[in-house]
C-alpha atoms as a PDB file:
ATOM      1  CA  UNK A   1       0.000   0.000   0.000  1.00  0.00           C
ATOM      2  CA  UNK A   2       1.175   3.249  -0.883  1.00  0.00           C
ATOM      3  CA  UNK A   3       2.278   5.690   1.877  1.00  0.00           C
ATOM      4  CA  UNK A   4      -0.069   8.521   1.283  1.00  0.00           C
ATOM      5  CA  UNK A   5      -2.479   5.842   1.325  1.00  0.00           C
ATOM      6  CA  UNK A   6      -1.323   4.818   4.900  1.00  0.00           C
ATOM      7  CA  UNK A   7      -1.267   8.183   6.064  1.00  0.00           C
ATOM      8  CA  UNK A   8      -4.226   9.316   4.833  1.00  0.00           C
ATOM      9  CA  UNK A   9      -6.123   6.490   6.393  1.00  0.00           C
ATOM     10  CA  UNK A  10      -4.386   6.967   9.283  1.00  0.00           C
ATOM     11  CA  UNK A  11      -4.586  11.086   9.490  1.00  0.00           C
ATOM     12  CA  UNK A  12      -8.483  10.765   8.474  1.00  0.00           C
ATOM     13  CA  UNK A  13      -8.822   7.774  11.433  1.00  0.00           C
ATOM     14  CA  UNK A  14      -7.211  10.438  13.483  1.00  0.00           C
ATOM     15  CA  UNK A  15      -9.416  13.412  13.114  1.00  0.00           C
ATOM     16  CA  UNK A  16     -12.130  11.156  13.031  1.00  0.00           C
ATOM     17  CA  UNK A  17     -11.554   9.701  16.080  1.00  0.00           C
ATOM     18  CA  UNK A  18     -10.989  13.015  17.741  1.00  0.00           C
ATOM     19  CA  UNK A  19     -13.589  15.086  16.345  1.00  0.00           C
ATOM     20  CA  UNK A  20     -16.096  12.364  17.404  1.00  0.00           C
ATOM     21  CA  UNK A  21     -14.682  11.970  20.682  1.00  0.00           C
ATOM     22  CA  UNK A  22     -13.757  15.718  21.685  1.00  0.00           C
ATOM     23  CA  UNK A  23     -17.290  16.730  20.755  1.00  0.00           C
ATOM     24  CA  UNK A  24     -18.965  14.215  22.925  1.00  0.00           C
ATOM     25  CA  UNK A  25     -16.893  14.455  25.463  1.00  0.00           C
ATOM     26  CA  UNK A  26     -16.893  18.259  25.909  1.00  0.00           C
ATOM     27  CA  UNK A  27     -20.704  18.509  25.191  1.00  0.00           C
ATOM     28  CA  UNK A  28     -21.355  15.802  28.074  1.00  0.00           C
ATOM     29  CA  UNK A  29     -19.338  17.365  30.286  1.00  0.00           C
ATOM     30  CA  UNK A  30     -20.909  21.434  29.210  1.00  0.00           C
ATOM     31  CA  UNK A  31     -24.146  19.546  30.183  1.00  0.00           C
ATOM     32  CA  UNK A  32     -22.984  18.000  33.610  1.00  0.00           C
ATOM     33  CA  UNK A  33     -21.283  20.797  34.637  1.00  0.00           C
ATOM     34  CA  UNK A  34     -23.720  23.943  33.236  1.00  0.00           C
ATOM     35  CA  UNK A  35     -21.257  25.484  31.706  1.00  0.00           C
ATOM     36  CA  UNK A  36     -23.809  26.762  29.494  1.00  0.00           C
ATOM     37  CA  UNK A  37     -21.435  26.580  26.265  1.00  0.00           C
ATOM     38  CA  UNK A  38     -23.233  26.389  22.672  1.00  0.00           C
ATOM     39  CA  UNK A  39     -22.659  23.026  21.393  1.00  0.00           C
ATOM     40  CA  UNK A  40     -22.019  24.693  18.123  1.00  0.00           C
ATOM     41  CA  UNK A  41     -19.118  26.514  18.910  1.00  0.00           C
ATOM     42  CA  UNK A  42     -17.924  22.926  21.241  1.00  0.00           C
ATOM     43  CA  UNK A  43     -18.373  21.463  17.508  1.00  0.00           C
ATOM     44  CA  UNK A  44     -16.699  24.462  15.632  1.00  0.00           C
ATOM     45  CA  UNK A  45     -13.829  24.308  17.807  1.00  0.00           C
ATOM     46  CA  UNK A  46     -13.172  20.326  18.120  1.00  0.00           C
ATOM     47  CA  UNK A  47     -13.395  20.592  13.959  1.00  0.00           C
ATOM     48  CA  UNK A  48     -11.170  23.415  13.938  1.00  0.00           C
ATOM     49  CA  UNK A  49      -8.738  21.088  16.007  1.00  0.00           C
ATOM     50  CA  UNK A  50      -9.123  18.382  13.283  1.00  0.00           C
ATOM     51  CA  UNK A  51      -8.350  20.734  10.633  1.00  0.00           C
ATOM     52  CA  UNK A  52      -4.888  20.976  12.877  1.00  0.00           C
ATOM     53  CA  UNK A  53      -4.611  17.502  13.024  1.00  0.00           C
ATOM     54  CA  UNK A  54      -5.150  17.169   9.179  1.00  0.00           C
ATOM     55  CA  UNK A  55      -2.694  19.583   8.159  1.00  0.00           C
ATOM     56  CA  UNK A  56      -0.407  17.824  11.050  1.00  0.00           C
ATOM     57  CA  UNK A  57      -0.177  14.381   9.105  1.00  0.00           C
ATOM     58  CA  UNK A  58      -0.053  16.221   5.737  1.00  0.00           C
ATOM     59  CA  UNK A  59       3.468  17.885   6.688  1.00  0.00           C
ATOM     60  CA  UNK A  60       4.486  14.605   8.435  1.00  0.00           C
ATOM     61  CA  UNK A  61       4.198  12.949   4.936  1.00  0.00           C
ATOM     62  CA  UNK A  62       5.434  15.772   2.674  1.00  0.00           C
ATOM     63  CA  UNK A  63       8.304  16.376   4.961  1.00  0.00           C
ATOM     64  CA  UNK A  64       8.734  12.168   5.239  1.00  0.00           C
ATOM     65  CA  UNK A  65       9.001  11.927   1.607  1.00  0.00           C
ATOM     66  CA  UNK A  66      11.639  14.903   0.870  1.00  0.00           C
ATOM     67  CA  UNK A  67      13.910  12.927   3.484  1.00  0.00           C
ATOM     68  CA  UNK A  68      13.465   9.722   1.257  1.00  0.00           C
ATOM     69  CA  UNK A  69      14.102  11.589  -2.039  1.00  0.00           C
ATOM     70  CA  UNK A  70      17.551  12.777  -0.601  1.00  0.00           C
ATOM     71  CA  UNK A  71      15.900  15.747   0.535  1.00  0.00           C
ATOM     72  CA  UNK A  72      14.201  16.921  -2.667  1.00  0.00           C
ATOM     73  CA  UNK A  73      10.559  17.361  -3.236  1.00  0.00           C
ATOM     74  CA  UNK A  74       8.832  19.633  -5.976  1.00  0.00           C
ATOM     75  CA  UNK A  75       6.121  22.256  -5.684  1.00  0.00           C
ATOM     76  CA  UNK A  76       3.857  19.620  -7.058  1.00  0.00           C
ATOM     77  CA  UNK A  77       4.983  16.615  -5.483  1.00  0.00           C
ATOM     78  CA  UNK A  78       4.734  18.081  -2.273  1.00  0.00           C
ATOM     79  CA  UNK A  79       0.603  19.379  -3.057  1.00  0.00           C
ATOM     80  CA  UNK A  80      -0.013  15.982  -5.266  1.00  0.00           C
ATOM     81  CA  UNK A  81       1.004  14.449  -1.872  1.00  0.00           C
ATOM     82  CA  UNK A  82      -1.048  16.976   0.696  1.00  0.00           C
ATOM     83  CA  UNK A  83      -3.992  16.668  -1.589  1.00  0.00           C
ATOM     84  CA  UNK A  84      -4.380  13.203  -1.606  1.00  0.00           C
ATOM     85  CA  UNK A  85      -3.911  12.486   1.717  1.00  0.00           C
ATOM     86  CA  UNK A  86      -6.624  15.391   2.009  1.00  0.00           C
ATOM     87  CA  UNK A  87      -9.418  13.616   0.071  1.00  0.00           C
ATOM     88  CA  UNK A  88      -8.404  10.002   1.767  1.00  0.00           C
ATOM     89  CA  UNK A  89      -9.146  11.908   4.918  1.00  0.00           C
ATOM     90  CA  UNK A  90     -11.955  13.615   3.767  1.00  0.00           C
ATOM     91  CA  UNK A  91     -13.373  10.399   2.682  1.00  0.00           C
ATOM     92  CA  UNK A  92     -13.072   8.672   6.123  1.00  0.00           C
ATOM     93  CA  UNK A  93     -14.207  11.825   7.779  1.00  0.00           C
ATOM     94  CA  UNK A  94     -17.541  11.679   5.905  1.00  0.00           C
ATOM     95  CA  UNK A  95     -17.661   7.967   6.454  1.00  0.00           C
ATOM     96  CA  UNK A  96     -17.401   8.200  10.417  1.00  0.00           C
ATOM     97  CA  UNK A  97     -19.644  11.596  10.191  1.00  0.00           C
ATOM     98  CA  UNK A  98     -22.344   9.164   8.449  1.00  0.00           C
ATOM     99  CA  UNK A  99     -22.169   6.299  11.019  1.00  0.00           C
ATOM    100  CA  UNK A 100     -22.161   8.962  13.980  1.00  0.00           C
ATOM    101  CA  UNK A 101     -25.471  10.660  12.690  1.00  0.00           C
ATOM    102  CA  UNK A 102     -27.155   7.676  12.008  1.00  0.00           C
ATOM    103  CA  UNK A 103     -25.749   4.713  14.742  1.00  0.00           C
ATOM    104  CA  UNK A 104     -23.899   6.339  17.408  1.00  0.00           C
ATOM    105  CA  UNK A 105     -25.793   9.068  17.313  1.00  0.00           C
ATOM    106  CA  UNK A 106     -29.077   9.516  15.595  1.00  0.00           C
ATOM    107  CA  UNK A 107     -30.354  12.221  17.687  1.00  0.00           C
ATOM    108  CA  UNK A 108     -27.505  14.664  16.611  1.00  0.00           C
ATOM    109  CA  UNK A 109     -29.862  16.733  14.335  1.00  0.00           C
ATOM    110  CA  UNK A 110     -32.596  17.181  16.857  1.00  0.00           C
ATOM    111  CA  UNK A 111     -29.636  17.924  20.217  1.00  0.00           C
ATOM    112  CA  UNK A 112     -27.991  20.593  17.969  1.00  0.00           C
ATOM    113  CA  UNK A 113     -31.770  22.489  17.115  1.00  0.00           C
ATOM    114  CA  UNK A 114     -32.686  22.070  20.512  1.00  0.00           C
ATOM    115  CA  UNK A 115     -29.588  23.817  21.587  1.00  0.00           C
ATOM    116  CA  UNK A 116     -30.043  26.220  19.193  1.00  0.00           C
ATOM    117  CA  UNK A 117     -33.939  26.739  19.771  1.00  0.00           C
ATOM    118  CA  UNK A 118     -32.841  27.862  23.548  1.00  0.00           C
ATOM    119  CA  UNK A 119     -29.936  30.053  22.123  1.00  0.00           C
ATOM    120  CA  UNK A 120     -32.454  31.492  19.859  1.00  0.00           C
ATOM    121  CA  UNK A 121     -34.916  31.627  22.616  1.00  0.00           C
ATOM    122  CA  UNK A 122     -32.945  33.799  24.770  1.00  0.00           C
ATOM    123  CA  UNK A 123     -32.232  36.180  21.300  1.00  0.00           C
ATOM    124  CA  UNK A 124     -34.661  39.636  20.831  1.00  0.00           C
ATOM    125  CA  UNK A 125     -35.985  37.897  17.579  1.00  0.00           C
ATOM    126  CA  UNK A 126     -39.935  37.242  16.456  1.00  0.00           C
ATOM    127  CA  UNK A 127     -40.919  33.804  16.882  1.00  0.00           C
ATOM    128  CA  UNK A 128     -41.087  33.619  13.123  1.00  0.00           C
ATOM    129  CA  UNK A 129     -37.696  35.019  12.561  1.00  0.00           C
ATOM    130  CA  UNK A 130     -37.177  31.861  15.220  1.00  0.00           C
ATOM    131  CA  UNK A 131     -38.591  29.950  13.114  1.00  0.00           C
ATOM    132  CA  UNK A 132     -37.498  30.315  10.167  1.00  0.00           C
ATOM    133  CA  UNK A 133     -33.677  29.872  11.730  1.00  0.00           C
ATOM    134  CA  UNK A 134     -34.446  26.853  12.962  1.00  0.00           C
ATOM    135  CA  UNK A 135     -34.880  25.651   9.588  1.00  0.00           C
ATOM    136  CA  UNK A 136     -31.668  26.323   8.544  1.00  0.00           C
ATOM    137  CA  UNK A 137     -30.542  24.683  11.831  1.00  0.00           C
ATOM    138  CA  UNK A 138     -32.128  21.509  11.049  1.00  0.00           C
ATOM    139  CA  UNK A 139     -30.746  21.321   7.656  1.00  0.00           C
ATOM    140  CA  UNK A 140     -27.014  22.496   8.741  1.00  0.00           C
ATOM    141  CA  UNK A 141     -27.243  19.633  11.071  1.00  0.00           C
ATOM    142  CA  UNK A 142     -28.710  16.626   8.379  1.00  0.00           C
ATOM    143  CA  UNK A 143     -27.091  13.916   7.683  1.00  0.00           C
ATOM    144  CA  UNK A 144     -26.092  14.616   4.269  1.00  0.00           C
ATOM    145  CA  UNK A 145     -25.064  17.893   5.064  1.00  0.00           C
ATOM    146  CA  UNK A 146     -22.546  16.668   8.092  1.00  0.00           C
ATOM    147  CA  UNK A 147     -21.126  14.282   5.603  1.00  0.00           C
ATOM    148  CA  UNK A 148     -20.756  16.889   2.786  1.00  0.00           C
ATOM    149  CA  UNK A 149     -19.108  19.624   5.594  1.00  0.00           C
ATOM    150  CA  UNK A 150     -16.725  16.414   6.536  1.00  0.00           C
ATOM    151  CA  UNK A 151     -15.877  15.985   2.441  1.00  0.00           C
ATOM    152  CA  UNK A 152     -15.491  19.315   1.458  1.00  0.00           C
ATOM    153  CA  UNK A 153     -13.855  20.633   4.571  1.00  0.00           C
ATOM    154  CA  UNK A 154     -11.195  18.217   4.824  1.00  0.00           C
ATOM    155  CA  UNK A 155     -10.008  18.312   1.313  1.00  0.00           C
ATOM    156  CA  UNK A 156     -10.172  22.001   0.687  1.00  0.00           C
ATOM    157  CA  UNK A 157      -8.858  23.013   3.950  1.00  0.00           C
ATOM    158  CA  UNK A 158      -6.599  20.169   3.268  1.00  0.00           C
ATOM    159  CA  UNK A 159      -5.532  20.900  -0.317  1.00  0.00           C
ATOM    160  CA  UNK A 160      -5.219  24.310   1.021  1.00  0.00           C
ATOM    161  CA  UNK A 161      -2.678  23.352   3.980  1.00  0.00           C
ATOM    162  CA  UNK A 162      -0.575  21.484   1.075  1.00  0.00           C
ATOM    163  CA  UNK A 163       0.073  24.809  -0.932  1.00  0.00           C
ATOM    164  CA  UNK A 164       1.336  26.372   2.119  1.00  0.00           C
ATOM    165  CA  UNK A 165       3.556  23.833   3.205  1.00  0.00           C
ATOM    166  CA  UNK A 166       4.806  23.005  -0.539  1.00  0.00           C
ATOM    167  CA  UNK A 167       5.891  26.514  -0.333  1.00  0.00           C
ATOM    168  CA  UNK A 168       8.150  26.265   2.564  1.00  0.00           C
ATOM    169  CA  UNK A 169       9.342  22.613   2.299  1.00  0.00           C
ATOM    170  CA  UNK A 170      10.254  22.278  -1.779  1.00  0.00           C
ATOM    171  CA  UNK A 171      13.358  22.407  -2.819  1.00  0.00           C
ATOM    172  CA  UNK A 172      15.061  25.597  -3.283  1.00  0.00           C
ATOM    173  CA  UNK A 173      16.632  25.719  -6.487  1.00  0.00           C
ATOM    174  CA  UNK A 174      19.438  27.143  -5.155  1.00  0.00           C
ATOM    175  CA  UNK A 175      19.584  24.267  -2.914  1.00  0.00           C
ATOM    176  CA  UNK A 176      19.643  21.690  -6.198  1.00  0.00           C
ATOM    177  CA  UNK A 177      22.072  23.116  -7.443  1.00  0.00           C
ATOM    178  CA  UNK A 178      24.423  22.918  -4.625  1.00  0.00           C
ATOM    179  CA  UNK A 179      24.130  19.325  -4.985  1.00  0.00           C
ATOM    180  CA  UNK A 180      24.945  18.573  -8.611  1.00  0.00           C
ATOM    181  CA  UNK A 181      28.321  21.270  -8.152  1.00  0.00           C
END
């Protein structure tokens, strides 16, 4: 198996694991405690982490290969890499964002509008200006739209991650030519 394959399993297993774990864990304790955070900034925050952690195993593997090639990597190679380790991710991500909405958690949908419906609650808003947020609420939090957020999140933000760090980490040429003198 290839090595961006490995490490893209690996780095989407990784945010996976965390961005399932850190939001339940942080939302259970909010709720035991009163800390009276918005679970939608506990869930911004715990994907903002995985983003991290994406971008993490991305330079670990861009960085990993340069060493191998005698350290020399392209522009390219270095994004080719990042970007498909981003979309192996990305495809995990959405997998484990499926199975959390619909077996670990089917009530996910209907916690986050609650949580939102008392956030709203609290706002100086009309009940149909209520309303008609907690619409978008419901769909923000479907299903199909966590799994889509998962896909497209983790490869852009991914893919994005690899141009930055293909910037810094290819080879200079001034550095190339060092080595054939």
């Amino acid at each position: 198996m290839k090595s961006f394959i490995k490490i893209g399993l690996l780095t989407g297993l990784v945010v996976s694991a965390w961005n399932l774990s850190c939001f339940t864990i942080v939302s259970w304790l909010n709720k035991i405690s009163s800390l009276g955070i918005p679970v939608a900034r506990i869930r911004a925050y715990s994907g903002l982490i995985g983003i991290i952690l994406l971008i993490i195993g991305i330079y670990f593997r861009i960085t990993t290969l340069k060493k191998k090639n005698r350290n020399q990597i392209s522009f390219a190679q270095a994004v080719k890499t990042g970007a498909f380790i981003s979309i192996i991710s990305a495809l995990i991500g959405g997998f484990f964002a499926f199975i959390y909405c619909t077996v670990i958690n089917p009530g996910y949908a209907a916690y986050m509008v609650k949580d939102a419906e008392t956030a709203l609650a609290a706002t100086q808003n009309t009940p149909a200006e209520i309303s008609r947020q907690l619409v978008e609420v419901r769909n923000r939090y479907s299903t199909s739209t966590q799994v889509l957020q998962a896909l497209i999140a983790q490869s852009v933000m991914g893919t994005l991650g690899s141009l930055i760090i293909a910037a810094f980490v290819k080879t200079k040429k001034s550095d190339s030519n060092k080595k054939n003198i």
